[in-house]
N, C-alpha and C. Protein backbone atom coordinates (compact mmCIF):
# COMPACT_ATOMS: atom_id res chain seq x y z
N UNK A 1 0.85 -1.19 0.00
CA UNK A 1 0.00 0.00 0.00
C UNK A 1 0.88 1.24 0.00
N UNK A 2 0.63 1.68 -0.97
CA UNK A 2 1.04 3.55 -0.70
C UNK A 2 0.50 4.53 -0.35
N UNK A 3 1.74 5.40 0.68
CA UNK A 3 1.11 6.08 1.61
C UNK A 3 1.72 7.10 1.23
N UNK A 4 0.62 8.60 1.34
CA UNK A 4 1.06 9.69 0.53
C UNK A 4 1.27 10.43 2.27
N UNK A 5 2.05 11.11 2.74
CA UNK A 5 2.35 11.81 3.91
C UNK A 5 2.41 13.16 4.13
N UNK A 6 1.41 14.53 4.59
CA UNK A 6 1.69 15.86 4.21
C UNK A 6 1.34 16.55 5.96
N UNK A 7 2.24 17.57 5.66
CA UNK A 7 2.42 18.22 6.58
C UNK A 7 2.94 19.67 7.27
N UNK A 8 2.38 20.48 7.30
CA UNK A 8 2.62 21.86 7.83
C UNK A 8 3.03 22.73 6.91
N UNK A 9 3.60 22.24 5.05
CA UNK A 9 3.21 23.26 4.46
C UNK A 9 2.80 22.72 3.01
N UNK A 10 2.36 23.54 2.44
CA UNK A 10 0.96 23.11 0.98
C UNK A 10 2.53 22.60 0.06
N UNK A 11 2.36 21.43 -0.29
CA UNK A 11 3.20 21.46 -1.64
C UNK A 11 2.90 22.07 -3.10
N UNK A 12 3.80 22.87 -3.27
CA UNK A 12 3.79 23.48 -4.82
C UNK A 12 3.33 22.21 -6.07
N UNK A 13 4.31 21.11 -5.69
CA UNK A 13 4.45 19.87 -6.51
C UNK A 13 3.00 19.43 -6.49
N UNK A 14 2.51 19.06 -5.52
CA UNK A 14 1.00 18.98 -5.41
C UNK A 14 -0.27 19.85 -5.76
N UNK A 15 -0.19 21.21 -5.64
CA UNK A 15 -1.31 22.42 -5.68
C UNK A 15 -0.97 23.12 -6.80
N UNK A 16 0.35 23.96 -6.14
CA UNK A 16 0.38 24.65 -7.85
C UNK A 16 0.85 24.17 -9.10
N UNK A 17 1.28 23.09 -8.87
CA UNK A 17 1.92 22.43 -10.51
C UNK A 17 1.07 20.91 -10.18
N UNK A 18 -0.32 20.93 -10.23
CA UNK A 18 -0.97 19.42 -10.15
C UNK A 18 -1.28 19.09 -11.58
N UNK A 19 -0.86 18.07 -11.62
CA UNK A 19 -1.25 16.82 -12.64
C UNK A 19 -1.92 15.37 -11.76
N UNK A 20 -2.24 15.10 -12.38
CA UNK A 20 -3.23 13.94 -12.34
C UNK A 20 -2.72 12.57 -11.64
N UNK A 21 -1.51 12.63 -12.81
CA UNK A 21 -0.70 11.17 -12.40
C UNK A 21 -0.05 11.56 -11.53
N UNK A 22 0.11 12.42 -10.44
CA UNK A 22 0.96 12.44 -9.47
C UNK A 22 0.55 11.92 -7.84
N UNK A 23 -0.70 11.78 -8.30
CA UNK A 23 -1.29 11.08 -7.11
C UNK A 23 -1.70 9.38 -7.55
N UNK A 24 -1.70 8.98 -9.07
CA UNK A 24 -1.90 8.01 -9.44
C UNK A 24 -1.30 6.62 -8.58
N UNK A 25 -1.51 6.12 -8.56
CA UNK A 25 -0.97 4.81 -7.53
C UNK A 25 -1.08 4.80 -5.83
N UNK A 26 -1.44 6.05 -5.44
CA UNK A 26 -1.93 6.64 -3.80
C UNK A 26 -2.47 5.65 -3.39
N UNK A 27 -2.42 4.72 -2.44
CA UNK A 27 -3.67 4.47 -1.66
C UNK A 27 -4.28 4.82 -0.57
N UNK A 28 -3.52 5.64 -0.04
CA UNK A 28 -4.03 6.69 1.35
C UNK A 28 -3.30 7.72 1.68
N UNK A 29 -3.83 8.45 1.92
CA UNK A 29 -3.46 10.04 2.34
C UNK A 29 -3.80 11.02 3.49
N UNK A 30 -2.76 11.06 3.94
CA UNK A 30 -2.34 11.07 5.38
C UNK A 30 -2.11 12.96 5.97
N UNK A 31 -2.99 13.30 6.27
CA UNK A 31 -2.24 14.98 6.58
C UNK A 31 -1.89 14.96 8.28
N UNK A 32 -0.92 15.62 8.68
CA UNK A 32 -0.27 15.45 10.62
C UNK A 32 -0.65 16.96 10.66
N UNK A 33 -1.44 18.01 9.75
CA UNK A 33 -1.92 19.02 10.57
C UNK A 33 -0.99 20.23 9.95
N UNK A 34 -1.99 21.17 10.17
CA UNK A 34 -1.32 22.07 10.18
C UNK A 34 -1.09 23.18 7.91
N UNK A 35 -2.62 22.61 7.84
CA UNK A 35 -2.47 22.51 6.18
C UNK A 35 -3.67 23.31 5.94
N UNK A 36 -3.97 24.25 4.83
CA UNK A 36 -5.16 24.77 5.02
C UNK A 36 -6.12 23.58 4.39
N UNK A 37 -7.29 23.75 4.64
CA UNK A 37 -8.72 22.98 4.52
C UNK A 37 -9.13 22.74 3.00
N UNK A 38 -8.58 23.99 2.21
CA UNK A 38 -8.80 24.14 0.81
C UNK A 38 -7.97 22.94 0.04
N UNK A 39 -6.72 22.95 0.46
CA UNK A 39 -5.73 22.13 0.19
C UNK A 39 -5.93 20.56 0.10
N UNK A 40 -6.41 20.42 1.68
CA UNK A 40 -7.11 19.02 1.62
C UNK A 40 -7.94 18.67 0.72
N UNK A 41 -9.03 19.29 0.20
CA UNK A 41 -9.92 19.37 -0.58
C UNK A 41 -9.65 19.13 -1.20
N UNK A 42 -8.63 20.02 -1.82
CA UNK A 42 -8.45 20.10 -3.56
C UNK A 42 -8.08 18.11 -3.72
N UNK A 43 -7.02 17.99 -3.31
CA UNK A 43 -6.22 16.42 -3.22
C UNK A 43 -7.24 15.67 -3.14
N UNK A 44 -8.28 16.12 -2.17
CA UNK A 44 -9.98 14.60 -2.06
C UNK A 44 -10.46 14.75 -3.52
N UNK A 45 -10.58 16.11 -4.00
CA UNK A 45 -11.36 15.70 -5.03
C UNK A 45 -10.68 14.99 -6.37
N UNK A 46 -9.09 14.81 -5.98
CA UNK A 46 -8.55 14.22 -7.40
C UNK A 46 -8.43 12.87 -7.39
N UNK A 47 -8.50 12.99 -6.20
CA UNK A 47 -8.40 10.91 -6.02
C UNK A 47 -9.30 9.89 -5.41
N UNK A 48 -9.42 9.14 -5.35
CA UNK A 48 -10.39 8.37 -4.96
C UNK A 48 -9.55 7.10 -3.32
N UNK A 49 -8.45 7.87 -2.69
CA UNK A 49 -8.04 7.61 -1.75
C UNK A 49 -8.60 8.30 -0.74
N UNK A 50 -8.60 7.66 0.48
CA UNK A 50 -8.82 8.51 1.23
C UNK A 50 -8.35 9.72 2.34
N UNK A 51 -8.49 10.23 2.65
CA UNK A 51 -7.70 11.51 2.75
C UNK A 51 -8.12 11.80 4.41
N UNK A 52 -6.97 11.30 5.02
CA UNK A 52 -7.20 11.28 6.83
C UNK A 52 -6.39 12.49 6.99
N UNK A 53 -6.97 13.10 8.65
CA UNK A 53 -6.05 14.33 8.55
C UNK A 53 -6.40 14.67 10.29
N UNK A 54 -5.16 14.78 11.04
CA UNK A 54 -5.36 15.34 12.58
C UNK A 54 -4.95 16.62 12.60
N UNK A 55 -5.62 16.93 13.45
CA UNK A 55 -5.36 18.30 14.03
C UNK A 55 -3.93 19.12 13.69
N UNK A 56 -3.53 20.07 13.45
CA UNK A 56 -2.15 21.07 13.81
C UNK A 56 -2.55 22.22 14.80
N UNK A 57 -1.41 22.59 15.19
CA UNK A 57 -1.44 24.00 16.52
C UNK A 57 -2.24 25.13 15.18
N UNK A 58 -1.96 24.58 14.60
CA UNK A 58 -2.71 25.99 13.19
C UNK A 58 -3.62 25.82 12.55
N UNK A 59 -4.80 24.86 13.02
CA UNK A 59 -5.76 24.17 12.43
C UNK A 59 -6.83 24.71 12.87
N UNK A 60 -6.93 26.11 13.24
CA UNK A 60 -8.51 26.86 14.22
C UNK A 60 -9.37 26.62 13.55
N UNK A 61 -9.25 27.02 12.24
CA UNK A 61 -10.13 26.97 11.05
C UNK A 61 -11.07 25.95 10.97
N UNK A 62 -10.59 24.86 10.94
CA UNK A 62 -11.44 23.76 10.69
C UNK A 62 -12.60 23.35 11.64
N UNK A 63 -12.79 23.91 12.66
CA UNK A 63 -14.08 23.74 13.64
C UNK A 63 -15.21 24.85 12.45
N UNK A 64 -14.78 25.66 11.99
CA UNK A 64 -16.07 26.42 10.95
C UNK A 64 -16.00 25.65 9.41
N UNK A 65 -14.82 25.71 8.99
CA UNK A 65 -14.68 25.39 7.28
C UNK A 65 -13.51 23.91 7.88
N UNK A 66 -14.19 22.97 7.72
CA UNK A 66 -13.03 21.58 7.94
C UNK A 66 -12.90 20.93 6.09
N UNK A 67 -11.63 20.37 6.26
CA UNK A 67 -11.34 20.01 4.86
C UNK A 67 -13.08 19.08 4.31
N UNK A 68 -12.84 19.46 2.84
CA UNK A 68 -14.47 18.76 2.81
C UNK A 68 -13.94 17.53 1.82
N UNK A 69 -14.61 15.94 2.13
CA UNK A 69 -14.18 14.97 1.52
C UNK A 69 -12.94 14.26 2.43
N UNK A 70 -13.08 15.02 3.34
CA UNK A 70 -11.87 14.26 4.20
C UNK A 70 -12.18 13.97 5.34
N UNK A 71 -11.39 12.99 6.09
CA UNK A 71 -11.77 12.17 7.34
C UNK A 71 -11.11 12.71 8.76
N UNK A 72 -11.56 13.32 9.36
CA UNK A 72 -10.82 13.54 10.82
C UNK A 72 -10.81 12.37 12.00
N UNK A 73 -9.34 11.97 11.54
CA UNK A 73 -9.11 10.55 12.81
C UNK A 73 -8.43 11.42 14.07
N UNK A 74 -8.67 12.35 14.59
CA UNK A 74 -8.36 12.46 15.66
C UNK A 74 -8.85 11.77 17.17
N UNK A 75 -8.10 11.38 18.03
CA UNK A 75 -8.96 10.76 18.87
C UNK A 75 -9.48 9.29 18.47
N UNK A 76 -9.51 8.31 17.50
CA UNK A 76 -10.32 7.31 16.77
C UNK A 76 -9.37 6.67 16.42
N UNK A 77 -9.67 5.62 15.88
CA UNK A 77 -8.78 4.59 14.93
C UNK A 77 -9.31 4.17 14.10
N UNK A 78 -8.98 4.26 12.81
CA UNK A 78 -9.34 4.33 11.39
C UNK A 78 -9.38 3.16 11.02
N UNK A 79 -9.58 2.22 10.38
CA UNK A 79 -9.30 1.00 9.49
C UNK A 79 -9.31 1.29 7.80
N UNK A 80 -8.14 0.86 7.43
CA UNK A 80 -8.04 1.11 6.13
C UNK A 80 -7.73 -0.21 5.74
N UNK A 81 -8.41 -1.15 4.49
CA UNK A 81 -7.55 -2.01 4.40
C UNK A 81 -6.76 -3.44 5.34
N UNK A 82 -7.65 -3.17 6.48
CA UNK A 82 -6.81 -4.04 7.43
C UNK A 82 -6.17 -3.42 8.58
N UNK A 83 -5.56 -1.96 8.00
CA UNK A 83 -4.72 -1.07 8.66
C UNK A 83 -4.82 -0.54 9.67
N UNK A 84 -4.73 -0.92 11.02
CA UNK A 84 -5.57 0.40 11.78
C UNK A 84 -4.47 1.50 12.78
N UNK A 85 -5.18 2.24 11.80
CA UNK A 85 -4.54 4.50 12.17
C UNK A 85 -5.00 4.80 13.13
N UNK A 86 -4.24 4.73 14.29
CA UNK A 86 -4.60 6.25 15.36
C UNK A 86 -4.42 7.47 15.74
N UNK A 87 -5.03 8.18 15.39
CA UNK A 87 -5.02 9.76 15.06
C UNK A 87 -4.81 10.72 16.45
N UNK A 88 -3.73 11.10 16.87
CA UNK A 88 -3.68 12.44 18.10
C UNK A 88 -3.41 13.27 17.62
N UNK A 89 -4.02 14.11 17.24
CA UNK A 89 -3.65 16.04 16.56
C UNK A 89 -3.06 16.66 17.80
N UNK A 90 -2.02 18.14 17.11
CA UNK A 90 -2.13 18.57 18.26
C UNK A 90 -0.74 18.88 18.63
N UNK A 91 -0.09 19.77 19.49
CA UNK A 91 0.87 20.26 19.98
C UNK A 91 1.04 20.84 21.93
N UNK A 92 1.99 20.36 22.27
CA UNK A 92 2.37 20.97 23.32
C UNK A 92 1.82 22.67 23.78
N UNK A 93 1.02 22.47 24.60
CA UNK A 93 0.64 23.57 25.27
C UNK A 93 1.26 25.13 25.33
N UNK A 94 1.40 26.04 24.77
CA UNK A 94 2.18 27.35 25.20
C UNK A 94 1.24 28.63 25.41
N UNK A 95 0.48 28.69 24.21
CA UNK A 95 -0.08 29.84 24.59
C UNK A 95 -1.94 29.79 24.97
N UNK A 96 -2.08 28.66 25.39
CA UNK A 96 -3.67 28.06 25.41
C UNK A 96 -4.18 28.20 24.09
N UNK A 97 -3.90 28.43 23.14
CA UNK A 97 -4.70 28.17 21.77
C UNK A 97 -5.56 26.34 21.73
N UNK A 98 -6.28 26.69 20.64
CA UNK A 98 -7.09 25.58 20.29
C UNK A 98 -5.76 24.44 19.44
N UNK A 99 -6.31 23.56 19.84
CA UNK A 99 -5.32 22.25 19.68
C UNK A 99 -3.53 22.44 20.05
N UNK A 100 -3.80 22.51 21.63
CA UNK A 100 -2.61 22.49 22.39
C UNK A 100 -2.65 22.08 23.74
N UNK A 101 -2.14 20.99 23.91
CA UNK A 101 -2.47 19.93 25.26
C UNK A 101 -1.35 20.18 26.07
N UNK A 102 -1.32 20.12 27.38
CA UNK A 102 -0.31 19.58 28.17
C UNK A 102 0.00 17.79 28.30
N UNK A 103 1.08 17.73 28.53
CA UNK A 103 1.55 16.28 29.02
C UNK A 103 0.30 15.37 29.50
N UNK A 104 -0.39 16.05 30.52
CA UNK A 104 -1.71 15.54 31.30
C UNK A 104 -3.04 15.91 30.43
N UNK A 105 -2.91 16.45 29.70
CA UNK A 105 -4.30 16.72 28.92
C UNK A 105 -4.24 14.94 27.97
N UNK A 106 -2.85 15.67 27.42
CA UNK A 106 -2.89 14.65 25.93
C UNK A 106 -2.94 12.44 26.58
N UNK A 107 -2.42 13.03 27.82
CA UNK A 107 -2.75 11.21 28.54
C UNK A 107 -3.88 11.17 28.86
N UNK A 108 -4.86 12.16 29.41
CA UNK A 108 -6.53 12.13 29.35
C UNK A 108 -6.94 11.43 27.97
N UNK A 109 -6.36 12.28 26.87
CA UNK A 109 -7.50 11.97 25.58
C UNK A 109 -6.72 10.00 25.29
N UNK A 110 -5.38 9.85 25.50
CA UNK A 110 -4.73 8.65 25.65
C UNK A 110 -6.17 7.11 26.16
N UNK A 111 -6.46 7.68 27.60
CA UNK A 111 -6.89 6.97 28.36
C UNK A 111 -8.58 6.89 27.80
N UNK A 112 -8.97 7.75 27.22
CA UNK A 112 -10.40 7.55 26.60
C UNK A 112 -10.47 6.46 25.37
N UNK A 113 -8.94 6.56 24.80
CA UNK A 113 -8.93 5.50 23.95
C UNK A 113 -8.62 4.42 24.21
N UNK A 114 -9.27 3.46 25.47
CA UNK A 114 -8.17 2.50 25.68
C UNK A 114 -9.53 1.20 25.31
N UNK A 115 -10.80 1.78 25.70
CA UNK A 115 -11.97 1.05 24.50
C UNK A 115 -11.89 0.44 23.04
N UNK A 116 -11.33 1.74 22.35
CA UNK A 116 -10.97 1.24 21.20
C UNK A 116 -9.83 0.46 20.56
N UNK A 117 -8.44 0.67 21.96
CA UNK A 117 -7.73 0.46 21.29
C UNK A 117 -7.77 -1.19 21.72
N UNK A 118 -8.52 -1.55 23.13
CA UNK A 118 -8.85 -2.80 23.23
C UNK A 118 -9.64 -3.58 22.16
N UNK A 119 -10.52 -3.14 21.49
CA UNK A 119 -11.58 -3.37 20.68
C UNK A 119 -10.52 -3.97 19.21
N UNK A 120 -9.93 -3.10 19.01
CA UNK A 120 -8.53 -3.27 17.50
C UNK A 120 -7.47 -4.15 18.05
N UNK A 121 -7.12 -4.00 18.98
CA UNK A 121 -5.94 -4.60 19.62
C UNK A 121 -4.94 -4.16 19.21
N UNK A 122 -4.56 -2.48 19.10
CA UNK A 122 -3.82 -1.90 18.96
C UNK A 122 -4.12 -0.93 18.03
N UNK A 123 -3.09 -0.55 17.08
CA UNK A 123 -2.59 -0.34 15.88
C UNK A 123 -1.71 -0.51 15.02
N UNK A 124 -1.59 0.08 13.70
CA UNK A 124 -0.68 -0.33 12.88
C UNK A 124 0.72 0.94 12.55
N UNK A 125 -0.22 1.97 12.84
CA UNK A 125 -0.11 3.48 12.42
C UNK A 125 -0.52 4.69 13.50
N UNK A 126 1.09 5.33 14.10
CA UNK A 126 0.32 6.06 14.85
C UNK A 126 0.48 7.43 13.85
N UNK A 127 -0.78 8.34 13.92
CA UNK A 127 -0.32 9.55 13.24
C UNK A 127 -0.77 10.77 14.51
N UNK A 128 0.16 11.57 14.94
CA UNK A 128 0.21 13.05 15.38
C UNK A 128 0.46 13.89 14.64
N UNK A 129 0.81 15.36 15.30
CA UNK A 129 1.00 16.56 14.77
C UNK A 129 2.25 16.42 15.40
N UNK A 130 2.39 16.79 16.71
CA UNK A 130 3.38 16.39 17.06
C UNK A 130 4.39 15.52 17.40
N UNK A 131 5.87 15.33 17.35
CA UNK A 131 6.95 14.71 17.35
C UNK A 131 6.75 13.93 19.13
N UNK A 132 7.79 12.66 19.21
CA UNK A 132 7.43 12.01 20.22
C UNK A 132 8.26 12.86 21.54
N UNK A 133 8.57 12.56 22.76
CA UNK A 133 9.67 13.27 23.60
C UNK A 133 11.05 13.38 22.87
N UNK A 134 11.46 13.70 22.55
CA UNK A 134 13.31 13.63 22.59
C UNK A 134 13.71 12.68 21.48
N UNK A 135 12.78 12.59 20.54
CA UNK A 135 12.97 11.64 19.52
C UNK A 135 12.44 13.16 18.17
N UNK A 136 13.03 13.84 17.63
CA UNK A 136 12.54 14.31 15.95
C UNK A 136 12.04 16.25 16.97
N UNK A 137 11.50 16.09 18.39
CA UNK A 137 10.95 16.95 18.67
C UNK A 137 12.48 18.64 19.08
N UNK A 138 11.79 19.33 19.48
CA UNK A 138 12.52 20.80 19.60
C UNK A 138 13.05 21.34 20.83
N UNK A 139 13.72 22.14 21.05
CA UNK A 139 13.89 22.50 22.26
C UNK A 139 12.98 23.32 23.28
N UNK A 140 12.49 23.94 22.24
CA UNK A 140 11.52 25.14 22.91
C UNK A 140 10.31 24.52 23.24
N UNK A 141 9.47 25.26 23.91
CA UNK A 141 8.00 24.46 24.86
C UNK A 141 6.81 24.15 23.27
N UNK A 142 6.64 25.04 22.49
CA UNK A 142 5.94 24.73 21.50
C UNK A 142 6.50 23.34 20.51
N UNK A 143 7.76 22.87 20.64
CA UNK A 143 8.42 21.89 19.38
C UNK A 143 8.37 20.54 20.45
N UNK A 144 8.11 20.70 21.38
CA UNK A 144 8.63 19.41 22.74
C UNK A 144 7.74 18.69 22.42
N UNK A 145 8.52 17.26 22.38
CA UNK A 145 7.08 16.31 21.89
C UNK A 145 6.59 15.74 23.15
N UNK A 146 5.61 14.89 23.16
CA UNK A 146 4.95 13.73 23.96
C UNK A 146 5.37 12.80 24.74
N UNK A 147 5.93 12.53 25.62
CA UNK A 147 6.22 11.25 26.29
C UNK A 147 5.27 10.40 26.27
N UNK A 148 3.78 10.69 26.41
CA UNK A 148 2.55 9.55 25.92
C UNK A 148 3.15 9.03 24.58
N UNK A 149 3.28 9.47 23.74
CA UNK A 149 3.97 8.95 22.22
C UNK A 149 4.82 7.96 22.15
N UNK A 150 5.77 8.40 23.47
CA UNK A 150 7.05 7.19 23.48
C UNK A 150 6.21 5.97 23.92
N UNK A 151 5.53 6.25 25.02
CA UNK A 151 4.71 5.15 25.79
C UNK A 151 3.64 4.06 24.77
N UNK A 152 3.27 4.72 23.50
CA UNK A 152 2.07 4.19 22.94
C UNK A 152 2.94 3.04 22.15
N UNK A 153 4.20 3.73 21.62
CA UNK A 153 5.30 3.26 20.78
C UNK A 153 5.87 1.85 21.23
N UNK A 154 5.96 1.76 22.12
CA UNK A 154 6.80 1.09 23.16
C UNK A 154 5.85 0.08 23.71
N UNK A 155 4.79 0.25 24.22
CA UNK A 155 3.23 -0.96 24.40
C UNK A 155 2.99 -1.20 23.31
N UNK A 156 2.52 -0.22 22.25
CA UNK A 156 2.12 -1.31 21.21
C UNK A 156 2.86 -1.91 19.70
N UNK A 157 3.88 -1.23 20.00
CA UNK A 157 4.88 -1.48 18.71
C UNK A 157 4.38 -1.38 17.39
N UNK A 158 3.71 -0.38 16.97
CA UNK A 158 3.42 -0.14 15.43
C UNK A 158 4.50 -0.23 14.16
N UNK A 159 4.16 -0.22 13.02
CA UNK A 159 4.94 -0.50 11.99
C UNK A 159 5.54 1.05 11.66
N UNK A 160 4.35 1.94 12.11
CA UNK A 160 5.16 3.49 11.76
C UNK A 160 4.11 4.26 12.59
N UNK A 161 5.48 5.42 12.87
CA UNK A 161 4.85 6.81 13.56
C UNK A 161 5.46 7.56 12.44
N UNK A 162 3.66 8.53 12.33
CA UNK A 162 4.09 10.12 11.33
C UNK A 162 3.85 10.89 12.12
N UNK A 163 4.76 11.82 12.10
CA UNK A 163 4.49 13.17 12.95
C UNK A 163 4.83 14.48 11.49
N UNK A 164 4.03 15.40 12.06
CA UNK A 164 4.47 16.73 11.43
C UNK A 164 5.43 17.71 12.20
N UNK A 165 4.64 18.95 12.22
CA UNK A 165 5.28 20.34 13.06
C UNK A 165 6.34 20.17 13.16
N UNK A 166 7.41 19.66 12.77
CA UNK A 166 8.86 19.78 12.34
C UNK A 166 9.16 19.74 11.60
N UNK A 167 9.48 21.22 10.80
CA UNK A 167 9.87 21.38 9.40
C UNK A 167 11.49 21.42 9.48
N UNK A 168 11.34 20.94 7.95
CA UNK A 168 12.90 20.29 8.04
C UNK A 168 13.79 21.09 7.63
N UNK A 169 13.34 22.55 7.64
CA UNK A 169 14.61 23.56 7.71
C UNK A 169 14.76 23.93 8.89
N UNK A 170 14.15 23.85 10.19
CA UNK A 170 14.44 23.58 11.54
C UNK A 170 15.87 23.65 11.49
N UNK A 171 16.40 22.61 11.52
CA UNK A 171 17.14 21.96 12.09
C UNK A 171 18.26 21.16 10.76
N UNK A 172 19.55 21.21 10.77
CA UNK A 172 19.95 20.34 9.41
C UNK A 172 20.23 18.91 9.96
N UNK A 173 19.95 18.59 11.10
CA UNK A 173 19.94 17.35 11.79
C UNK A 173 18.30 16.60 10.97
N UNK A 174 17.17 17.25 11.36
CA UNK A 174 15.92 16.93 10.64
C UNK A 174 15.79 16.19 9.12
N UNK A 175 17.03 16.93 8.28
CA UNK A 175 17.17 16.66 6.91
C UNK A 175 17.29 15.09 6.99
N UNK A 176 18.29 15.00 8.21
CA UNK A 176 18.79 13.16 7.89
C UNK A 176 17.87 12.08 8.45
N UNK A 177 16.48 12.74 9.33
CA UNK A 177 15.74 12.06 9.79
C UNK A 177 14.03 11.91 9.45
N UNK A 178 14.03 12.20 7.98
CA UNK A 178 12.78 12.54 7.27
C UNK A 178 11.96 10.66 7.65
N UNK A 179 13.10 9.65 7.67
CA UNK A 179 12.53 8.71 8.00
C UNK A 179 13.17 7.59 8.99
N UNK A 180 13.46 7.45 9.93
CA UNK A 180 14.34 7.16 10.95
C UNK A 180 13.44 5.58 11.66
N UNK A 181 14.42 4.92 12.46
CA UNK A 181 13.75 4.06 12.99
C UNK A 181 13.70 4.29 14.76
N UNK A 182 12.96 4.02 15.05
CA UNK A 182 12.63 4.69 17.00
C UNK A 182 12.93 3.47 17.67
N UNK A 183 12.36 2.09 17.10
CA UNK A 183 13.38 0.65 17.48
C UNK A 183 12.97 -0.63 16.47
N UNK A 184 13.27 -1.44 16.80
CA UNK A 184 13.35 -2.34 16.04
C UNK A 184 12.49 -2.78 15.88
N UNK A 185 11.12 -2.17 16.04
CA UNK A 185 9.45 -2.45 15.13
C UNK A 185 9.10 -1.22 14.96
N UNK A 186 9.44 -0.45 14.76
CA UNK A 186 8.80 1.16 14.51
C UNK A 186 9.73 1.80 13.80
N UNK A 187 9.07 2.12 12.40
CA UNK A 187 9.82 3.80 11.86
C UNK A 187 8.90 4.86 12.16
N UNK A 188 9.89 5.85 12.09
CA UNK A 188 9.00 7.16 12.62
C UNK A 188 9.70 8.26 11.04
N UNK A 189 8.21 8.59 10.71
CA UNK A 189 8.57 9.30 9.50
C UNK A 189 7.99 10.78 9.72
N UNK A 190 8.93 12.06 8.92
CA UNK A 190 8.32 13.40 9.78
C UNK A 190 7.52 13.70 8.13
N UNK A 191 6.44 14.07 8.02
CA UNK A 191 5.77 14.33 7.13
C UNK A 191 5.57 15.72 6.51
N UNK A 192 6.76 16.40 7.23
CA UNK A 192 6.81 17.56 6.65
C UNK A 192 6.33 17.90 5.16
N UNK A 193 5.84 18.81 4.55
CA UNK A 193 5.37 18.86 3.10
C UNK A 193 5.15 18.27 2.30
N UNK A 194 5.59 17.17 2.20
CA UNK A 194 4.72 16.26 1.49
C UNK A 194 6.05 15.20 1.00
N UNK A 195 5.81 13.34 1.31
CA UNK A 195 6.52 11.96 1.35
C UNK A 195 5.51 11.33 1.42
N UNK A 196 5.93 9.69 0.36
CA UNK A 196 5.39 8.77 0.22
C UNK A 196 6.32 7.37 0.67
N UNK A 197 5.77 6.61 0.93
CA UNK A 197 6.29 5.49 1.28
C UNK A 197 5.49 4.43 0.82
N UNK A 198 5.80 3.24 1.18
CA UNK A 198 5.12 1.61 0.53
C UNK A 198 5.02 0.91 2.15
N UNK A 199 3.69 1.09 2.62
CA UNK A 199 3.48 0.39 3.71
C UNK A 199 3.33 -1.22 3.54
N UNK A 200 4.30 -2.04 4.00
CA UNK A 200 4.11 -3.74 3.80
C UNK A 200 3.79 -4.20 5.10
């Protein structure tokens, strides 16, 4: 299965220079946040994949105008295929804005899922906005990732974590970790602007 990966900014390659066949062979499409709503759109209406998408710290918008044709797995676990996606949108707490948790918020919304994730018996796919603790994440209080993340990683051993909100001019360390492994059952891929991969 191919997995199309976008994140925190609109690709040119995708929006302003779209052709047809460039999404040809997609089988799912993945946004970690942080993308305008129009954008999403445009991509639902060219393909017949489906087009999942969590929360970003820059996603206010979408409680009035949410991408249309597209699926919000935040909080949920998706089944695609067999596949099952669990969706946490969302960033480290700084200035109380909408979609920004503390440590203890984001293990609240953790613990509401433990129904479903009993129900699936896991997942396959974790997708956030944000990066895990001390793994891809930043120094400053807005880039700091999750320690719930490490924890979900680590109990349930997924095949891949996508995170966004780390753009990869950040950092020239970021460049070498667009797709990295976290251990020896998990890659963790940063979905900055837009990557595809072949999920087996």
């Amino acid at each position: 299965m191919k997995i199309l990966v976008l994140a925190d900014v609109e690709s040119k390659y995708l929006w302003d220079f779209y052709e047809k066949s460039k999404l040809e062979g997609i089988d799912l499409i993945i946004s970690c946040g942080d993308l305008k709503a129009n954008y999403l759109s445009f991509l639902a209406t060219f393909t017949s994949a489906p087009v999942l998408y969590v929360h970003g710290n820059h996603d206010t918008r979408y409680e009035t105008h949410p991408p249309e044709g597209c699926i919000c797995i935040d909080d949920d676990i998706y089944v695609h295929n067999g596949v099952r996606i669990l969706g946490l949108g969302g960033s480290m707490c700084y200035n109380y804005g909408a979609h920004q948790y503390t440590e203890q918020d984001m293990r609240k919304r953790v613990r509401k899922l433990w129904n479903k994730l009993r129900k699936n018996k896991g997942f396959d796919i974790l997708v956030t906005h944000a990066p895990a603790y001390h793994f891809n994440d930043g120094d400053d209080l807005p880039h700091t990732g999750f320690q719930i993340f490490n924890e979900l990683v680590e109990k349930y051993m997924p095949k891949y974590f996508i995170h966004g909100h780390m753009h990869m001019n950040y950092d020239w360390k970021l460049k070498q970790k667009r797709e990295c492994a976290y251990n020896e059952h998990t890659i963790v891929v940063n979905a900055y602007e837009r990557y595809e991969f072949e999920y087996k």
